[in-house]
C-alpha atoms as a PDB file:
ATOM      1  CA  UNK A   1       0.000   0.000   0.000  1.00  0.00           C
ATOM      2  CA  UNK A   2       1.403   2.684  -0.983  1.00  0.00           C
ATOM      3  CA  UNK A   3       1.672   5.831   1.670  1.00  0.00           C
ATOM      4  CA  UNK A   4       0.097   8.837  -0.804  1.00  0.00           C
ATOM      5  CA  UNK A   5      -3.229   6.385  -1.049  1.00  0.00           C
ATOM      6  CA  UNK A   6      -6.371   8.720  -0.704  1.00  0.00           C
ATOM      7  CA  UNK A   7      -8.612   7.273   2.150  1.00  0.00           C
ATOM      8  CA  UNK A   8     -11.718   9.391   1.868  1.00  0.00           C
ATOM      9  CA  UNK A   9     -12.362   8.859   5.606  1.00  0.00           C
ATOM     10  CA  UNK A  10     -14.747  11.765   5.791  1.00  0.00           C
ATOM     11  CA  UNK A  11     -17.036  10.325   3.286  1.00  0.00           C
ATOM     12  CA  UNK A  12     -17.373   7.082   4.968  1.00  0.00           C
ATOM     13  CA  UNK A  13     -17.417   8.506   8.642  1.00  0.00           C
ATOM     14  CA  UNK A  14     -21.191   6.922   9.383  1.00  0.00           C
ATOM     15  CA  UNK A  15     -20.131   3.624   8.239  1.00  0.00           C
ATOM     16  CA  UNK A  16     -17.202   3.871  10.938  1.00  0.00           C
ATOM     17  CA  UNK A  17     -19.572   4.930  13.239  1.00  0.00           C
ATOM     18  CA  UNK A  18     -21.968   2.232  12.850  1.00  0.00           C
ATOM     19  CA  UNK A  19     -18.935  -0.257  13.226  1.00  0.00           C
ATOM     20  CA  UNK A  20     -17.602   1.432  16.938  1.00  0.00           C
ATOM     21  CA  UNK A  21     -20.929   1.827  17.723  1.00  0.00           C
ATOM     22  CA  UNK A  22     -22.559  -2.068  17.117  1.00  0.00           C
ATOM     23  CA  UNK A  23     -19.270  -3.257  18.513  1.00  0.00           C
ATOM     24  CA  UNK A  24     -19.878  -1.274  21.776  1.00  0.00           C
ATOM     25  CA  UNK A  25     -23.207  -1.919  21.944  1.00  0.00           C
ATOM     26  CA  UNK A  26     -22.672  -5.706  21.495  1.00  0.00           C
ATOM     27  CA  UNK A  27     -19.854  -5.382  24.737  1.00  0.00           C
ATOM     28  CA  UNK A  28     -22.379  -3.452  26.682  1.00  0.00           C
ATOM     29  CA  UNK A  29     -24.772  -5.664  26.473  1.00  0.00           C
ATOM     30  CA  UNK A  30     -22.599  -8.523  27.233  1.00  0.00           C
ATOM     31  CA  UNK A  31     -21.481  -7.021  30.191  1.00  0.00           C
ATOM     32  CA  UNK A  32     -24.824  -6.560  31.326  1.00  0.00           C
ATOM     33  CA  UNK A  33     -25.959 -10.146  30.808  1.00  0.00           C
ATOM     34  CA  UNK A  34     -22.730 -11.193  33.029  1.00  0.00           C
ATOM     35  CA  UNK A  35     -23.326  -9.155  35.746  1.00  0.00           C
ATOM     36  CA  UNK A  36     -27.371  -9.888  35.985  1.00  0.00           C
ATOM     37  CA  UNK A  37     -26.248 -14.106  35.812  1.00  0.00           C
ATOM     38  CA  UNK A  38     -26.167 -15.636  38.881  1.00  0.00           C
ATOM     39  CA  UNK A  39     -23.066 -17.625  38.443  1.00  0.00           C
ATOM     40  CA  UNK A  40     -20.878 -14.357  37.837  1.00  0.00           C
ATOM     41  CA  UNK A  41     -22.469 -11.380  39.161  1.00  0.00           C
ATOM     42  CA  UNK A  42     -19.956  -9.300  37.539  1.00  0.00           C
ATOM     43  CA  UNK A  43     -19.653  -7.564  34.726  1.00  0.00           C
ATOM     44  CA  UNK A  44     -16.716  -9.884  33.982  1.00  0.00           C
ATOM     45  CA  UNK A  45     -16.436 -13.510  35.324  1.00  0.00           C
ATOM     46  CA  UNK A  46     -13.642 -13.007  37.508  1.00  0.00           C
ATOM     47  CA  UNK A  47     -11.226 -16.055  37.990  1.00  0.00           C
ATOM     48  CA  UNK A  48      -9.378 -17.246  41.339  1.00  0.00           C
ATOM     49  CA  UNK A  49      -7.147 -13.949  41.441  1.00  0.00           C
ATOM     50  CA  UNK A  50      -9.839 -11.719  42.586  1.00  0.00           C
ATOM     51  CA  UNK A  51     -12.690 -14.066  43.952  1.00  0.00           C
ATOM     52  CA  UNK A  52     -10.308 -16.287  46.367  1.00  0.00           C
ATOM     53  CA  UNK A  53     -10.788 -20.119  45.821  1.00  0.00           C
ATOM     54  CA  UNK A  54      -8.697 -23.127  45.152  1.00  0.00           C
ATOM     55  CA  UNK A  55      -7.739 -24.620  41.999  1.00  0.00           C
ATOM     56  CA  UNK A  56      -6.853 -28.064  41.782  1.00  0.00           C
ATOM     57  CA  UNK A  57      -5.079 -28.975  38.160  1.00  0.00           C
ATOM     58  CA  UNK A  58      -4.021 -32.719  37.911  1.00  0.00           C
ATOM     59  CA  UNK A  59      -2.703 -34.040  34.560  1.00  0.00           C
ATOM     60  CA  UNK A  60      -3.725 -37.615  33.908  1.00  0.00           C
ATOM     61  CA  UNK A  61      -1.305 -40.555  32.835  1.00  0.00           C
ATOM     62  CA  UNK A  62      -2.279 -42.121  29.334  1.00  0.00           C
ATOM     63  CA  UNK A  63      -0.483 -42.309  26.409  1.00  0.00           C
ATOM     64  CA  UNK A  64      -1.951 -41.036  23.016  1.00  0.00           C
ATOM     65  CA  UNK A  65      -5.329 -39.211  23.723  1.00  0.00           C
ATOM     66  CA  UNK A  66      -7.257 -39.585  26.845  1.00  0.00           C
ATOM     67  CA  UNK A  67     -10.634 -41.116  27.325  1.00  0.00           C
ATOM     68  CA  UNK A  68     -12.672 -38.430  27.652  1.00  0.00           C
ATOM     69  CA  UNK A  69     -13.989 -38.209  31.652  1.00  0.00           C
ATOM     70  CA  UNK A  70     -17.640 -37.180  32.956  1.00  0.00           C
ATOM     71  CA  UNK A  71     -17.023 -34.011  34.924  1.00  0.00           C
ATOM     72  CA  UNK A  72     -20.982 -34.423  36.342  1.00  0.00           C
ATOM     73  CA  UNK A  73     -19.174 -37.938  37.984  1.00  0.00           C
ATOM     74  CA  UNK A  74     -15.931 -35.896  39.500  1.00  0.00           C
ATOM     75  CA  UNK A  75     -18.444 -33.013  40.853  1.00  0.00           C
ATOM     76  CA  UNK A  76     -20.820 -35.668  42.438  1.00  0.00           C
ATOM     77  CA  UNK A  77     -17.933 -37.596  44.101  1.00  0.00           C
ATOM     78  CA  UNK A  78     -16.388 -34.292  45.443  1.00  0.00           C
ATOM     79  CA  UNK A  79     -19.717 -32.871  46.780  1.00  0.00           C
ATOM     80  CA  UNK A  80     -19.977 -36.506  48.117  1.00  0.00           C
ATOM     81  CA  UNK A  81     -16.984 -35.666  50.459  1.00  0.00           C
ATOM     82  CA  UNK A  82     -19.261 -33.655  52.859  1.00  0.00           C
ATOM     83  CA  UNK A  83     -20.902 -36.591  54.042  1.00  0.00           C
ATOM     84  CA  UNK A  84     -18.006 -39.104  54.311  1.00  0.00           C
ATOM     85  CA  UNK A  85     -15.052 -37.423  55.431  1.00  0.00           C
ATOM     86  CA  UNK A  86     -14.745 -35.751  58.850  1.00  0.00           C
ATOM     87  CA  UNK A  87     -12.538 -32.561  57.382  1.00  0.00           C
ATOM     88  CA  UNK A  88     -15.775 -31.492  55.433  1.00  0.00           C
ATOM     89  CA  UNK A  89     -18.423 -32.132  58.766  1.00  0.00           C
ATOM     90  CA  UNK A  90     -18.986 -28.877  60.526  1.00  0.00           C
ATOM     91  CA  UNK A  91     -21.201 -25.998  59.868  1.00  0.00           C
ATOM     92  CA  UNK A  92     -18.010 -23.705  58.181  1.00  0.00           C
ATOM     93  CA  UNK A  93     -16.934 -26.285  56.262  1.00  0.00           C
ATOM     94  CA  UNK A  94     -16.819 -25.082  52.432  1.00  0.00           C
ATOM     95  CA  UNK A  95     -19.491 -25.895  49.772  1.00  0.00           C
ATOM     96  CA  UNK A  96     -18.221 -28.623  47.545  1.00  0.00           C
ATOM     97  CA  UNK A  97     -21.269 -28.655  45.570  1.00  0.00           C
ATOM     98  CA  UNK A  98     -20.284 -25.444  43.886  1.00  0.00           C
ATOM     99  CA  UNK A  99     -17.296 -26.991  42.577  1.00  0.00           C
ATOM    100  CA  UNK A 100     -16.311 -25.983  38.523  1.00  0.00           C
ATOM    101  CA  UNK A 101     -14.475 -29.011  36.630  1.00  0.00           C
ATOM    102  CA  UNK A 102     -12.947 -28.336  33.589  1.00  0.00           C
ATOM    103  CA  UNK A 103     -11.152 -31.083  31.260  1.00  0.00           C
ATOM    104  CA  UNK A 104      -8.412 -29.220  28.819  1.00  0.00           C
ATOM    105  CA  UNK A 105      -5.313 -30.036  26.515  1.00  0.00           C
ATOM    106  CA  UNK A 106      -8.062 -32.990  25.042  1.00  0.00           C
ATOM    107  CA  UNK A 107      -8.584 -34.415  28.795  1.00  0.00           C
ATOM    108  CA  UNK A 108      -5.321 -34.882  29.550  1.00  0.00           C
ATOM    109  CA  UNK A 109      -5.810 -31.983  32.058  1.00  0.00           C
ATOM    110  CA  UNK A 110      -8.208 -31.751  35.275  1.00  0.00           C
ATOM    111  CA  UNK A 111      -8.889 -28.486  36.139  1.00  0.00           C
ATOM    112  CA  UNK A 112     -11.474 -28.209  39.523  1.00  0.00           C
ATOM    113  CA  UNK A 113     -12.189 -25.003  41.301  1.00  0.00           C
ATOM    114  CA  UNK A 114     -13.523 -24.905  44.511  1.00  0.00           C
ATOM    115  CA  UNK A 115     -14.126 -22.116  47.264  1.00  0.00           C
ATOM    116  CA  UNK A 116     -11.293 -21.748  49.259  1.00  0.00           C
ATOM    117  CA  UNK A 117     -10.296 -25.045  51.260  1.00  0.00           C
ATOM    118  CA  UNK A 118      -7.491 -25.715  53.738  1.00  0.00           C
ATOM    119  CA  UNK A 119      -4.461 -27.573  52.916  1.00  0.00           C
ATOM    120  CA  UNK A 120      -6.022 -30.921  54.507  1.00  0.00           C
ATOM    121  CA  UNK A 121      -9.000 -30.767  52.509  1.00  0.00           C
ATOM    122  CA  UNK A 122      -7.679 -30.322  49.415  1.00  0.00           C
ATOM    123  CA  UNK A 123      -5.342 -32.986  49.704  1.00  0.00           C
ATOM    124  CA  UNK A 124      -8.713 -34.843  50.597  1.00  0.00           C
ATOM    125  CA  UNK A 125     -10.061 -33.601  47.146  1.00  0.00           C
ATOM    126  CA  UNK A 126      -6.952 -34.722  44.917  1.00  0.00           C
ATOM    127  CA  UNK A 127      -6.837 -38.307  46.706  1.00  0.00           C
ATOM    128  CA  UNK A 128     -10.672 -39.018  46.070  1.00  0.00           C
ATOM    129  CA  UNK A 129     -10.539 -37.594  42.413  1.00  0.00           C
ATOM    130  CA  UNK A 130      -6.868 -39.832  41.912  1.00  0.00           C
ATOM    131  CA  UNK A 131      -8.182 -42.957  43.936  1.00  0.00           C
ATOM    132  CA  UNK A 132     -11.846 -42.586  41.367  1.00  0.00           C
ATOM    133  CA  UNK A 133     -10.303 -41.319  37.910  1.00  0.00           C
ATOM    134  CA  UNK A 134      -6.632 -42.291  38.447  1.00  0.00           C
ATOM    135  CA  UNK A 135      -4.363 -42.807  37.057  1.00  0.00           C
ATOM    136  CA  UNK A 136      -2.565 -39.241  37.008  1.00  0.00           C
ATOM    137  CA  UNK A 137       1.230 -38.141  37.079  1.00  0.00           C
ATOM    138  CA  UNK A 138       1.640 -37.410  40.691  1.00  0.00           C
ATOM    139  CA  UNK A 139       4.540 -35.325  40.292  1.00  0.00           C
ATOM    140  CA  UNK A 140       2.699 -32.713  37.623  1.00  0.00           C
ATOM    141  CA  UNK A 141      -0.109 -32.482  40.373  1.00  0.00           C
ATOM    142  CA  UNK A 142      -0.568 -28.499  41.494  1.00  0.00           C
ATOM    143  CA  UNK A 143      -2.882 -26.746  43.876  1.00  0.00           C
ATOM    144  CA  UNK A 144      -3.546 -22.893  44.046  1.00  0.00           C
ATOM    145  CA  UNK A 145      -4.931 -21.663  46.934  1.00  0.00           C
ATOM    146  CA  UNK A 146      -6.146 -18.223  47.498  1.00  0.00           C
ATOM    147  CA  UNK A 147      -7.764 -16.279  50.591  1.00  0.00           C
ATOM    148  CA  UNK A 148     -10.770 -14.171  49.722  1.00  0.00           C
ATOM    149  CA  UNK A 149      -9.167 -11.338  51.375  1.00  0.00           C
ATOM    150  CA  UNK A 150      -5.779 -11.903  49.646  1.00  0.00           C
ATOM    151  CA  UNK A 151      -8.210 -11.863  45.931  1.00  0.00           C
ATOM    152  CA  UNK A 152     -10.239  -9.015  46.905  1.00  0.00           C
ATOM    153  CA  UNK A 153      -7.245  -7.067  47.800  1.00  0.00           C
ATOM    154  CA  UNK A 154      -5.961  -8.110  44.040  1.00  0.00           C
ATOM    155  CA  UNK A 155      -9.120  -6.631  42.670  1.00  0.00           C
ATOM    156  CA  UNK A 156      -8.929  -3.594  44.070  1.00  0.00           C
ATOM    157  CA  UNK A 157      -5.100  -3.111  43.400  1.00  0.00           C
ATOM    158  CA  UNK A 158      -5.613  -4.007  39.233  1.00  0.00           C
ATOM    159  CA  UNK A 159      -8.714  -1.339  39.408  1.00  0.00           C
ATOM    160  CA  UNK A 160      -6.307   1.126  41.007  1.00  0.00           C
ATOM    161  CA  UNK A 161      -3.936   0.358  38.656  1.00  0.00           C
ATOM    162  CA  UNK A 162      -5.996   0.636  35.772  1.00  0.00           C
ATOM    163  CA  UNK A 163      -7.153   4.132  37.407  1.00  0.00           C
ATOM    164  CA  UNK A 164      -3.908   5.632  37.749  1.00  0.00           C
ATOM    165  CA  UNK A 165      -2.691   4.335  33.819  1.00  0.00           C
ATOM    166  CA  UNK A 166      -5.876   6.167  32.677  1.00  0.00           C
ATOM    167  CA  UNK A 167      -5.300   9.477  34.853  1.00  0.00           C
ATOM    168  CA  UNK A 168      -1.559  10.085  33.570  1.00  0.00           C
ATOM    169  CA  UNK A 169      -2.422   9.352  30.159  1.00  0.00           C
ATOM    170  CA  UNK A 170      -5.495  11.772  30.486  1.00  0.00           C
ATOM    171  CA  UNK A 171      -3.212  14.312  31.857  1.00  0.00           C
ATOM    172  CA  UNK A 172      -0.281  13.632  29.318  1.00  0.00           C
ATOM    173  CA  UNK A 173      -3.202  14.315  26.094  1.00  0.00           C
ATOM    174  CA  UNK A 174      -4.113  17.238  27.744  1.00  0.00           C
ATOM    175  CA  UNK A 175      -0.792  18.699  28.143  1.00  0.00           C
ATOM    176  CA  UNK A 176       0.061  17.691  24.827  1.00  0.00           C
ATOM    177  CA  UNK A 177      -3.270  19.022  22.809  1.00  0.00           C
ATOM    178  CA  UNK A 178      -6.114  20.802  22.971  1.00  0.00           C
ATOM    179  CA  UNK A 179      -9.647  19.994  24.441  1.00  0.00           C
ATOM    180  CA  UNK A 180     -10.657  18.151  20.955  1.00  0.00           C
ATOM    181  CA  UNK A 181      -7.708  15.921  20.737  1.00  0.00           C
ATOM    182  CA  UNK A 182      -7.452  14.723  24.235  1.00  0.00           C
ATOM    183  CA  UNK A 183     -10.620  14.550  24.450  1.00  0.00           C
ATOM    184  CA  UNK A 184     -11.212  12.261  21.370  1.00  0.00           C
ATOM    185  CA  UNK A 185      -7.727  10.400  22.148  1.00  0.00           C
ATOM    186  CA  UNK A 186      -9.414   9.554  25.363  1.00  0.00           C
ATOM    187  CA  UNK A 187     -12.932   8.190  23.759  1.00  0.00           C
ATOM    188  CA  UNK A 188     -10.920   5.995  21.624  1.00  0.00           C
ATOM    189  CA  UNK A 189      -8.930   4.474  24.542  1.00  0.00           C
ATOM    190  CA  UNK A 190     -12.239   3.767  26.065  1.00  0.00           C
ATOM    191  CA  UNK A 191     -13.703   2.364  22.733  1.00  0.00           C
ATOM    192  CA  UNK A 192     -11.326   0.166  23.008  1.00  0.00           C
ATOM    193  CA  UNK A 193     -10.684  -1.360  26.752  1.00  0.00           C
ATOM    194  CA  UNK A 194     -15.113  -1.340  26.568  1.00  0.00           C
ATOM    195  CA  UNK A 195     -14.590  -3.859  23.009  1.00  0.00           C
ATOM    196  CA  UNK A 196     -11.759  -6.314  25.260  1.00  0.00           C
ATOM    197  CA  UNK A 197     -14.188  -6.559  28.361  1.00  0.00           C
ATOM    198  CA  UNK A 198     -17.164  -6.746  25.954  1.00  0.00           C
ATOM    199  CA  UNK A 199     -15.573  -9.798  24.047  1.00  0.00           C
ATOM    200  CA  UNK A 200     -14.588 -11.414  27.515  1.00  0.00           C
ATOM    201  CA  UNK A 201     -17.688 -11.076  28.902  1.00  0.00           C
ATOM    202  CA  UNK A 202     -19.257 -13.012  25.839  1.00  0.00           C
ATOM    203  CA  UNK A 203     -16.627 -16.029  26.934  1.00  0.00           C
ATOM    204  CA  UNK A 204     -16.846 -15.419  30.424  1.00  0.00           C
ATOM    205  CA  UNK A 205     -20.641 -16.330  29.473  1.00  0.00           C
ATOM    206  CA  UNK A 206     -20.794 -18.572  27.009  1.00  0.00           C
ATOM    207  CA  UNK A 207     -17.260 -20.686  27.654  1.00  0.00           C
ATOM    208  CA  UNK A 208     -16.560 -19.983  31.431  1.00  0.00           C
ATOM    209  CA  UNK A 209     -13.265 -17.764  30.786  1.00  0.00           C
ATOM    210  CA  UNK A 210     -12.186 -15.949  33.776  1.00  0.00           C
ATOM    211  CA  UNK A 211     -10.356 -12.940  33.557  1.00  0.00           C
ATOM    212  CA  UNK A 212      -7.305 -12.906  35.877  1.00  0.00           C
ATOM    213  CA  UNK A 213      -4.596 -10.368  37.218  1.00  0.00           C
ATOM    214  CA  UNK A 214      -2.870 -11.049  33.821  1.00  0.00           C
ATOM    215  CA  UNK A 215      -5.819  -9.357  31.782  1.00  0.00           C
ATOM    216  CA  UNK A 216      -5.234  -6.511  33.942  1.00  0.00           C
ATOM    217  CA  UNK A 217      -1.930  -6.390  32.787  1.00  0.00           C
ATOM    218  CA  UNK A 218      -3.252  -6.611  29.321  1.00  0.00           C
ATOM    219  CA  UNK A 219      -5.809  -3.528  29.591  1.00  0.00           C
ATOM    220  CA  UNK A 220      -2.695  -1.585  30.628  1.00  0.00           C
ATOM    221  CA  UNK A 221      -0.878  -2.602  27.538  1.00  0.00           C
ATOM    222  CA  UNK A 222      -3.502  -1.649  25.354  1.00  0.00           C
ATOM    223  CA  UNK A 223      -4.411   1.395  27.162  1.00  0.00           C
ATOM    224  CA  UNK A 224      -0.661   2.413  25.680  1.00  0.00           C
ATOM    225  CA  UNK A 225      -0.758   0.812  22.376  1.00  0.00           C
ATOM    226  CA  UNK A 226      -4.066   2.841  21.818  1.00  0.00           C
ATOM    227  CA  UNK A 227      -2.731   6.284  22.804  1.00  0.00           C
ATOM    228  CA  UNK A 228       0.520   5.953  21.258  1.00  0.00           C
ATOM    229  CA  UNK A 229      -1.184   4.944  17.594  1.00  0.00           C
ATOM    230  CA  UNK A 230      -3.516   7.718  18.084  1.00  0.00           C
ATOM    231  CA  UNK A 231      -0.880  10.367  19.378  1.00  0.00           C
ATOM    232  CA  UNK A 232       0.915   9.556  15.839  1.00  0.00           C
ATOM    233  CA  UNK A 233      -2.276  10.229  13.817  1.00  0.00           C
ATOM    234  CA  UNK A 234      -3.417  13.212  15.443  1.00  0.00           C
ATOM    235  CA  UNK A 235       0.096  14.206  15.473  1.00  0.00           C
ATOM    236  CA  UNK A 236       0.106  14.118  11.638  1.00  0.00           C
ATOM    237  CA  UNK A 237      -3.127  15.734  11.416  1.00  0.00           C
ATOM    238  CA  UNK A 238      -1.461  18.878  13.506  1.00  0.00           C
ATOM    239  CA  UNK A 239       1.001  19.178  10.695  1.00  0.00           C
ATOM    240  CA  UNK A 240      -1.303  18.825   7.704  1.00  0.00           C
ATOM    241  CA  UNK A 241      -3.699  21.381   9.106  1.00  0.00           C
ATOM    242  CA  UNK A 242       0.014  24.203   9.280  1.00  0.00           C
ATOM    243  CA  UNK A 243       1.371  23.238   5.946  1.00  0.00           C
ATOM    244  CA  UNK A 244      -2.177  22.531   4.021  1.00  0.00           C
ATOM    245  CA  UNK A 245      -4.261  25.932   5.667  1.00  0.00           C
ATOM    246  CA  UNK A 246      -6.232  25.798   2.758  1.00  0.00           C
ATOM    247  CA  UNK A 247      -7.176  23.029   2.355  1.00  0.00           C
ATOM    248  CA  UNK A 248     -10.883  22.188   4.746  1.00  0.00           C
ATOM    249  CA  UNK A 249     -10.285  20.760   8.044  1.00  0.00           C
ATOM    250  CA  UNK A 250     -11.602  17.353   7.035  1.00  0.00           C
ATOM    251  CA  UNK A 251      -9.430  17.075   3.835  1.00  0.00           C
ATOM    252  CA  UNK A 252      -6.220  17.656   5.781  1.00  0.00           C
ATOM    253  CA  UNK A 253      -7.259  14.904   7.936  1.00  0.00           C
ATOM    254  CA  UNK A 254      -8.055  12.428   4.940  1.00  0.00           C
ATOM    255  CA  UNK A 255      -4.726  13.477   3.687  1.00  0.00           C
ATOM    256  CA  UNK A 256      -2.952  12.882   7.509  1.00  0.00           C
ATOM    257  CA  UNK A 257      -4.522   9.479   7.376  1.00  0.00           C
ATOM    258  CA  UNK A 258      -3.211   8.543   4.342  1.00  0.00           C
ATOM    259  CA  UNK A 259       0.424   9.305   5.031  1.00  0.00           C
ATOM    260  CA  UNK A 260       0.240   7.175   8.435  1.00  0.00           C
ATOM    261  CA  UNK A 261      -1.484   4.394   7.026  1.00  0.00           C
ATOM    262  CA  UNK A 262       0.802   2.544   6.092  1.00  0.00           C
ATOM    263  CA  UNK A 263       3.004   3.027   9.512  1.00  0.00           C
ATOM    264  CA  UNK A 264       0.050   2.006  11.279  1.00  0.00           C
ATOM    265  CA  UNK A 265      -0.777  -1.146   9.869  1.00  0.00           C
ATOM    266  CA  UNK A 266       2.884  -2.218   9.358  1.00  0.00           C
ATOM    267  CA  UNK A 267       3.095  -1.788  13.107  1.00  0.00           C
ATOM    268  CA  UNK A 268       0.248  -3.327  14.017  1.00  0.00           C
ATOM    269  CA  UNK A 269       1.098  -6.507  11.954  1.00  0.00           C
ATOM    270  CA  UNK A 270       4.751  -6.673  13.319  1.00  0.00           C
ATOM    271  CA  UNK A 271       2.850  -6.544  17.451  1.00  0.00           C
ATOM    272  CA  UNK A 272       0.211  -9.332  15.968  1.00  0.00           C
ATOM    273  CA  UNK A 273       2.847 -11.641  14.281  1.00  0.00           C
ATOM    274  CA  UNK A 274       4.394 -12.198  18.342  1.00  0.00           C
ATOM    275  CA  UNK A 275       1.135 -12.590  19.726  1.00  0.00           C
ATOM    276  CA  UNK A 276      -0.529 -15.078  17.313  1.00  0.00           C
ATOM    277  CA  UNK A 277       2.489 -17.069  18.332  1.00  0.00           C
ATOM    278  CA  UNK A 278       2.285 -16.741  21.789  1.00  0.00           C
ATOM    279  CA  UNK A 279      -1.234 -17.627  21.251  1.00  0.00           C
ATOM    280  CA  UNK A 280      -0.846 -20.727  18.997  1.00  0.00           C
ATOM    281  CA  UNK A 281       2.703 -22.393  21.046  1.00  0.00           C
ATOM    282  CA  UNK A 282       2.562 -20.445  24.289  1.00  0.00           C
ATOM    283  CA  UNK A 283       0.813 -23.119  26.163  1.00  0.00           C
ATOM    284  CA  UNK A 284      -2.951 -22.533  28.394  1.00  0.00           C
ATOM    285  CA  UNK A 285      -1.276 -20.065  30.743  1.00  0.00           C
ATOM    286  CA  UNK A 286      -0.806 -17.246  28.146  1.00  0.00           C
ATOM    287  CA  UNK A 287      -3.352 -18.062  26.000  1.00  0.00           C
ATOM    288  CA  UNK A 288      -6.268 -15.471  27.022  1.00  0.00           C
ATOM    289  CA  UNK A 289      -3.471 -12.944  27.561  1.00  0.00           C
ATOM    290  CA  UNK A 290      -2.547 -13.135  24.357  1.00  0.00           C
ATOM    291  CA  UNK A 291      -5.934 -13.481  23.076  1.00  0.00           C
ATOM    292  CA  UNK A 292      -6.978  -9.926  24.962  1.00  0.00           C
ATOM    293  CA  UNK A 293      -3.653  -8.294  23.262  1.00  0.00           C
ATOM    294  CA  UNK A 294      -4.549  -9.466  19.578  1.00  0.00           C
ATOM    295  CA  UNK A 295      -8.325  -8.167  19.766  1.00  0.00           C
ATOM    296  CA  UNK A 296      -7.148  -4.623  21.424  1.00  0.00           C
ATOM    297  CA  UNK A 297      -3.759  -4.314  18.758  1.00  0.00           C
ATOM    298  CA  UNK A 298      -7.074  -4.690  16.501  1.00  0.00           C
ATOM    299  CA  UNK A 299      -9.724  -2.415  17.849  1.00  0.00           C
ATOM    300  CA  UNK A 300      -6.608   0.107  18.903  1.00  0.00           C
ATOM    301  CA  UNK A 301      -5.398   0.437  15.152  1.00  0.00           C
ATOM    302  CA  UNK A 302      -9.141   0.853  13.918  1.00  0.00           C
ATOM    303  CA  UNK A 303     -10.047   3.639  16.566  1.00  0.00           C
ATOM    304  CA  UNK A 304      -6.380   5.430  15.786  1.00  0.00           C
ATOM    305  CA  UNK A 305      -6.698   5.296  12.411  1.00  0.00           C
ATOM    306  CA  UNK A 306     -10.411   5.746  11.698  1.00  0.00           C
ATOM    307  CA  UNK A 307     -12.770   6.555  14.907  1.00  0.00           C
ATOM    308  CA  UNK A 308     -10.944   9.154  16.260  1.00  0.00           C
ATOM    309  CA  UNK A 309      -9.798  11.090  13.434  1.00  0.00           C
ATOM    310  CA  UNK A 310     -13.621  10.821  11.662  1.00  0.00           C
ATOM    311  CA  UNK A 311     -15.335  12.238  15.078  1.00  0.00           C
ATOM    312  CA  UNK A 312     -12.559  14.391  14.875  1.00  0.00           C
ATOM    313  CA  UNK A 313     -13.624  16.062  11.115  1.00  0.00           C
ATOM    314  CA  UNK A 314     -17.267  17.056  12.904  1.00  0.00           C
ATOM    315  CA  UNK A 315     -15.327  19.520  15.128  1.00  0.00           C
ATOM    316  CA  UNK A 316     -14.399  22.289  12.645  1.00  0.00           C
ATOM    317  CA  UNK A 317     -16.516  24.374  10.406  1.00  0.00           C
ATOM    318  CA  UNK A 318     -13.729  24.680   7.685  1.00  0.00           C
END
């Protein structure tokens, strides 16, 4: 593509609209549905980070691919626990029947959270679901455990976090520009962390994928790959509108588009090509933190290079 193409972004500034706009509406909605189910009652569905639990992940020993287990069986023999074994008898004793199984890597992998469980009972957990289900690799056997104080307190750091990013780069566009372009640079960053959520929320939903302290991590990422694409638009735009004066406000944009078109999508494609491999070889750990990096290196190129500099074209009378 070459860089003196003519993208007649002005003309086709509804269309773009309609685009942000279904996309956001789509994420809103989805966020909405999470929070009102009762099995998340948030606007994402938050994983063992923030909500405090354990999680119990034992690989199973069986060569070629695994026959495929019944997670309604391994639920009914843990809940089964609070009847036969004395460390699940009294009154504070956790609820096993809220336990979540999950079979991965093509059931090679057992993957069971429960509320949060001492270190007795949940090696009461992994011996009933070995001794039933066996045989598994003891030595690739792991158990996560996690206070609900110690996850609320993550919560509340990741929003403060997240808080803070948003405030510096807030004041850093307004130091930099003028009401318009901060304020639009700002709308876009939004647009985009609100399409991320909104497509996790859909999972969260639909596929029971829990956002973690590492998606936090990604939201900041974005947050920067947004502003920084933007910043390099708008900064284009700043010099079209000195050296082209006479040309109308929304030509010189068209024209500031153009020229950073091609920079914008050659950089996007060089941050994608590392992330689609991280997503295909990097294993189950990274694989929705890559995931949440490739959809906002997406919607943060498309609001740089075409939401905020079309809202930006309704702002001048020229």
């Amino acid at each position: 593509m070459k860089s003196n193409s003519n993208v007649q972004l002005y003309k086709n500034r509804k269309l773009v609209w309609l685009v942000s706009f279904s996309l956001s509406l789509i994420s809103i909605i989805g966020m909405l549905i999470s929070y009102k189910s009762p099995s998340i009652n948030y606007p994402l569905n938050l994983g063992l980070d923030y909500t405090g639990g354990t999680q119990i992940t034992l690989e199973r020993s069986c060569s070629g691919n695994c026959i495929e287990l019944n997670t309604s069986q391994i639920e009914s023999n843990i809940s089964s626990l609070s009847a036969k074994d004395s460390n699940f008898s009294s009154k504070s004793s956790p609820n096993l029947t809220s336990s979540q199984i999950q079979l991965l890597d093509n059931s090679k992998l057992v993957s069971i959270r429960l509320p949060f469980l001492s270190a007795n009972q949940s090696e009461v957990v992994v011996d009933e679901v070995k001794k039933s289900f066996g045989p598994f690799i003891n030595e690739n056997t792991s158990v996560e455990i996690i206070g609900p104080r110690l996850g609320k307190q993550l919560l509340k750091s990741s929003l403060i976090s997240l808080s803070f990013a948003f405030i510096g780069i807030a004041l850093y566009i307004n130091f930099r520009y003028d009401r318009r372009y901060s304020f639009l640079a700002l709308f876009a960053l939004f647009h985009d962390v609100l399409i991320v959520c909104g497509v996790f929320s859909w999972l969260g939903y639909f596929f029971n994928v829990e956002v973690d302290s590492l998606f936090a991590v990604s939201l900041l990422t974005i947050a920067g790959y947004s502003v920084n694409n933007t910043v390099v638009v708008f900064d284009r735009i700043r010099e079209k509108s000195i050296v082209e004066s006479q040309l109308s406000f929304k030509y010189q944009i068209d024209k500031a588009v153009s020229s950073t078109l091609t920079r914008t999508l050659y950089t996007s494609f060089t941050t994608l090509l590392p992330l689609i491999c991280i997503l295909i070889w990097g294993g189950s750990t990274l694989y929705w933190f890559s995931f949440s990096l490739v959809i906002g290196v997406i919607t943060g190129s498309w609001s740089s290079i075409a939401l905020a500099p079309s809202l930006l074209s309704i702002t001048s009378n020229k």
